[in-house]
Protein backbone atom coordinates (compact mmCIF):
# COMPACT_ATOMS: atom_id res chain seq x y z
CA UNK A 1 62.03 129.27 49.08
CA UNK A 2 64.83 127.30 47.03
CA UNK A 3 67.21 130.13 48.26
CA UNK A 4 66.53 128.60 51.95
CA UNK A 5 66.75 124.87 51.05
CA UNK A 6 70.11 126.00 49.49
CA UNK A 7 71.26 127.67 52.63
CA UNK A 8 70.38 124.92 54.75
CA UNK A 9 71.47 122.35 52.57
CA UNK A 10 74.88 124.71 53.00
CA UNK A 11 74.37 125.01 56.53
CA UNK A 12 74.30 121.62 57.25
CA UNK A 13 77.19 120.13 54.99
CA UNK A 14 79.08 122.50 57.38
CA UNK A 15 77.33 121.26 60.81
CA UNK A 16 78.30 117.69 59.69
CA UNK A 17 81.84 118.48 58.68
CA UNK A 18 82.18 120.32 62.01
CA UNK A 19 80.69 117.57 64.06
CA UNK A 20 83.50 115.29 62.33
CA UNK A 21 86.34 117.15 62.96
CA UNK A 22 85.21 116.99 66.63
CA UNK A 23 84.90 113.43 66.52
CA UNK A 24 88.36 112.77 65.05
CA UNK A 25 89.60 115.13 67.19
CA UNK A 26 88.13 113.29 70.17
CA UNK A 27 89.65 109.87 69.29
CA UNK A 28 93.23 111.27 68.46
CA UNK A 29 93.40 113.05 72.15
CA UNK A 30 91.63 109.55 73.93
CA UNK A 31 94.85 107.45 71.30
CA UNK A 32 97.60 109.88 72.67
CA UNK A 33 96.38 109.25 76.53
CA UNK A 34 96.07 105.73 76.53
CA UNK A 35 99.81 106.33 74.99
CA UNK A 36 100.60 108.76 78.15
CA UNK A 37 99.15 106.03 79.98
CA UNK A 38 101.22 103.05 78.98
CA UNK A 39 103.98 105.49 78.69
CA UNK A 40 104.03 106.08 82.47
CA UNK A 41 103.32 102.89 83.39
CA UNK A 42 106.74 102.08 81.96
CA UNK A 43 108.57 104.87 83.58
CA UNK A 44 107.31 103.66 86.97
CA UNK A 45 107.94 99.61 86.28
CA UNK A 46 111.67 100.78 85.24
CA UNK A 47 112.43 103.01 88.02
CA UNK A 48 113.63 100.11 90.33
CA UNK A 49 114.89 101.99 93.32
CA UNK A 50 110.66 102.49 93.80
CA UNK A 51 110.20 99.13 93.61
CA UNK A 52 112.88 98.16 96.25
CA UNK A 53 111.75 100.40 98.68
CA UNK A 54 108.04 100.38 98.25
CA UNK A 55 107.54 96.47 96.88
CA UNK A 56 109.11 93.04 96.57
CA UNK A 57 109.58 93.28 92.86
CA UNK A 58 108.59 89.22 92.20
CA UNK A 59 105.50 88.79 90.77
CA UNK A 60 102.99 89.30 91.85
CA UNK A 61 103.91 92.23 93.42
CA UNK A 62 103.74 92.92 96.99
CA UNK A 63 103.59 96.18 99.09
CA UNK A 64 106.10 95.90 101.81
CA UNK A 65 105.80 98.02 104.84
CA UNK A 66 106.79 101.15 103.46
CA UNK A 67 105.08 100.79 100.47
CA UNK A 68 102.09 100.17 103.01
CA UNK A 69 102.72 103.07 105.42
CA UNK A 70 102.77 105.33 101.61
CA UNK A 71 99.21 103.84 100.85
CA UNK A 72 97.97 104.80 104.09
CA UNK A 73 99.41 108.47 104.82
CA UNK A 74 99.27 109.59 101.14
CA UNK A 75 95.41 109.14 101.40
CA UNK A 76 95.74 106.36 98.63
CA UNK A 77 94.30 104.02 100.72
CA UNK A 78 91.27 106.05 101.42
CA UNK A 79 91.02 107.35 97.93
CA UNK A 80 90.66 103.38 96.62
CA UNK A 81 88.56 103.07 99.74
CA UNK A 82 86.06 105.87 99.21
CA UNK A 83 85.56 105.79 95.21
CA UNK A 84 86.03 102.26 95.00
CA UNK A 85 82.75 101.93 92.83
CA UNK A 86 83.89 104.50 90.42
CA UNK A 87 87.66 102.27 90.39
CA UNK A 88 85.93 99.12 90.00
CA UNK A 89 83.70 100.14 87.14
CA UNK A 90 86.95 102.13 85.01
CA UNK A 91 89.12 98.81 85.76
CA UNK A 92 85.98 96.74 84.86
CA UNK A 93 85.46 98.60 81.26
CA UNK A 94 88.96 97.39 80.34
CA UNK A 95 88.19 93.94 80.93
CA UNK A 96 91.32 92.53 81.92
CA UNK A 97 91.45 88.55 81.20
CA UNK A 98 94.49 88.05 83.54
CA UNK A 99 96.51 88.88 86.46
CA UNK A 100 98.45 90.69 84.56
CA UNK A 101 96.30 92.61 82.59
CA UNK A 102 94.58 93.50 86.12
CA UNK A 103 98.00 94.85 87.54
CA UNK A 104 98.25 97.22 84.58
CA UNK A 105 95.42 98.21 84.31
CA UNK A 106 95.44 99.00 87.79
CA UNK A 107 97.94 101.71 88.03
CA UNK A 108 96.57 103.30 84.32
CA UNK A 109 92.85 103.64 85.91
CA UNK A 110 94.83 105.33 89.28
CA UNK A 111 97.07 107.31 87.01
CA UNK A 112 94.82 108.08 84.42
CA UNK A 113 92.58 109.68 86.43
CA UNK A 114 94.60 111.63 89.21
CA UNK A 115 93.23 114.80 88.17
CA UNK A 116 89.84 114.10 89.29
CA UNK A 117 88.75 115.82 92.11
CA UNK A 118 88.78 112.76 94.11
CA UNK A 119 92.48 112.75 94.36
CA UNK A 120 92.49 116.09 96.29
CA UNK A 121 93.74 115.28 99.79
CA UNK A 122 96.33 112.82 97.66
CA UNK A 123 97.43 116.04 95.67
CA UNK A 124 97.75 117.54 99.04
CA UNK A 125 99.99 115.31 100.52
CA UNK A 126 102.50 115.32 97.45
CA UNK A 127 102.45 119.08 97.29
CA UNK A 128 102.83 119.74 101.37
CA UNK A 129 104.77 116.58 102.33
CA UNK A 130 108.72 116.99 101.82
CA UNK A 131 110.14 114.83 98.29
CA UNK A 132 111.72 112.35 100.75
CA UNK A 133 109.96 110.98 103.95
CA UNK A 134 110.71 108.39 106.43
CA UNK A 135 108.10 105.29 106.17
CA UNK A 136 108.76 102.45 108.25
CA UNK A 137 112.29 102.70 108.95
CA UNK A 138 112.88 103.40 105.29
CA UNK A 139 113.30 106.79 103.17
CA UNK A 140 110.87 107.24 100.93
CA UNK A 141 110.22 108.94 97.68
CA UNK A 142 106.94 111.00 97.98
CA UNK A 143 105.66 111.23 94.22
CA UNK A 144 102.95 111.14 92.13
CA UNK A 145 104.67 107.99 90.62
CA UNK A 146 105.24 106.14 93.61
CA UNK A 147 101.73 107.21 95.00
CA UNK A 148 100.27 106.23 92.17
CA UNK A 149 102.14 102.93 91.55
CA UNK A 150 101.24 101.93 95.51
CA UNK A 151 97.34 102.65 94.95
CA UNK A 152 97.73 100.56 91.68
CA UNK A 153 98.96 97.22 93.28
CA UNK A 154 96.27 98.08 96.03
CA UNK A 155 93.60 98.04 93.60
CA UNK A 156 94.52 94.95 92.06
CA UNK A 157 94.16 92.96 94.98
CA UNK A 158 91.38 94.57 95.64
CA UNK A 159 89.64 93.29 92.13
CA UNK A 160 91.28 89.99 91.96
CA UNK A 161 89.61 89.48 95.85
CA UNK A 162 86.47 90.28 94.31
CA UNK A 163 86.88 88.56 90.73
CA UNK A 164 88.88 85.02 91.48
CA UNK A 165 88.09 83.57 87.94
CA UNK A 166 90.97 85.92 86.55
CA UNK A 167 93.23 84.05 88.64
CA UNK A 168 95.01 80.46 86.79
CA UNK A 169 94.82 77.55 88.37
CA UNK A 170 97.71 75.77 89.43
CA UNK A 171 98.08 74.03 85.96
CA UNK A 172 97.44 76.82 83.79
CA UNK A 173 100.66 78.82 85.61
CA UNK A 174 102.90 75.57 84.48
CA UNK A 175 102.00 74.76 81.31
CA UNK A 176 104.38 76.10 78.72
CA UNK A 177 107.27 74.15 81.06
């Protein structure tokens, strides 16, 4: 009998130390894509040949008619459109206090998830569609970036329609002048 209260006693030292590696293992892969994340965000705010052509770069950002015409034939639009539950409750859980905060969080939920399922036909367009296409009157880089960054700034509207209380009032915006 003390034989098997030593072997599970064994037994589960090692469950628990296994179950903690796990854990830690967990939270270093969830640090180092939040990282990715941010990372890309970056890359896509500093690449501003995409913003010309797809957005007037003031803030806040605006699509412009290519940028638009992107949403719309990449499937973007319909992708926001047709998961927008599962969008509003990812964007919700980082509970952004600003515009701002909305906007980036924005294009990490879209980016940070574009290997879902969900972002199939998108996926298809990217892979079928030539690099460069012609979008109201404009050429236009077809990438995962600019996809991505497009469906971002359409999302934020989208929650900032639906949550106004984010947004300052007049005041707030002028106050540190």
């Amino acid at each position: 009998m003390l034989a098997i209260v030593i072997v599970a006693c064994i037994f589960g030292g090692l469950v628990y130390r296994y179950h903690n590696s796990i854990q830690n293992l967990k939270n270093r892969v969830n640090e180092h894509s939040g990282m990715l994340q941010n990372l890309s965000v970056w890359v896509m705010k500093k690449d501003k040949a995409m913003i010309d052509v797809l957005a007037v770069g003031f803030s806040p950002i605006r699509l412009k008619p290519p940028g638009m015409a992107l949403l719309e034939v990449s499937g973007g639009k319909r992708c926001i459109d047709d998961n927008l539950d599962f969008f509003m409750k990812n964007l919700k859980k980082r509970a952004p206090m600003t515009p701002f905060d909305v906007q980036e969080s924005s294009r990490a939920v879209v980016f940070g998830n574009f290997n879902l399922p969900i972002f199939n036909k998108v996926k298809h367009f990217l892979y079928f569609e030539p690099e460069d296409v012609e979008l109201a009157g404009e050429k236009v880089e077809a990438s995962m970036f600019t996809v991505t960054y497009v469906m971002g700034v359409y999302l934020r509207d989208i929650y900032l329609e639906k949550y106004p209380e984010i947004m300052p009032k007049t005041e707030e915006i002028h106050a540190n002048e």
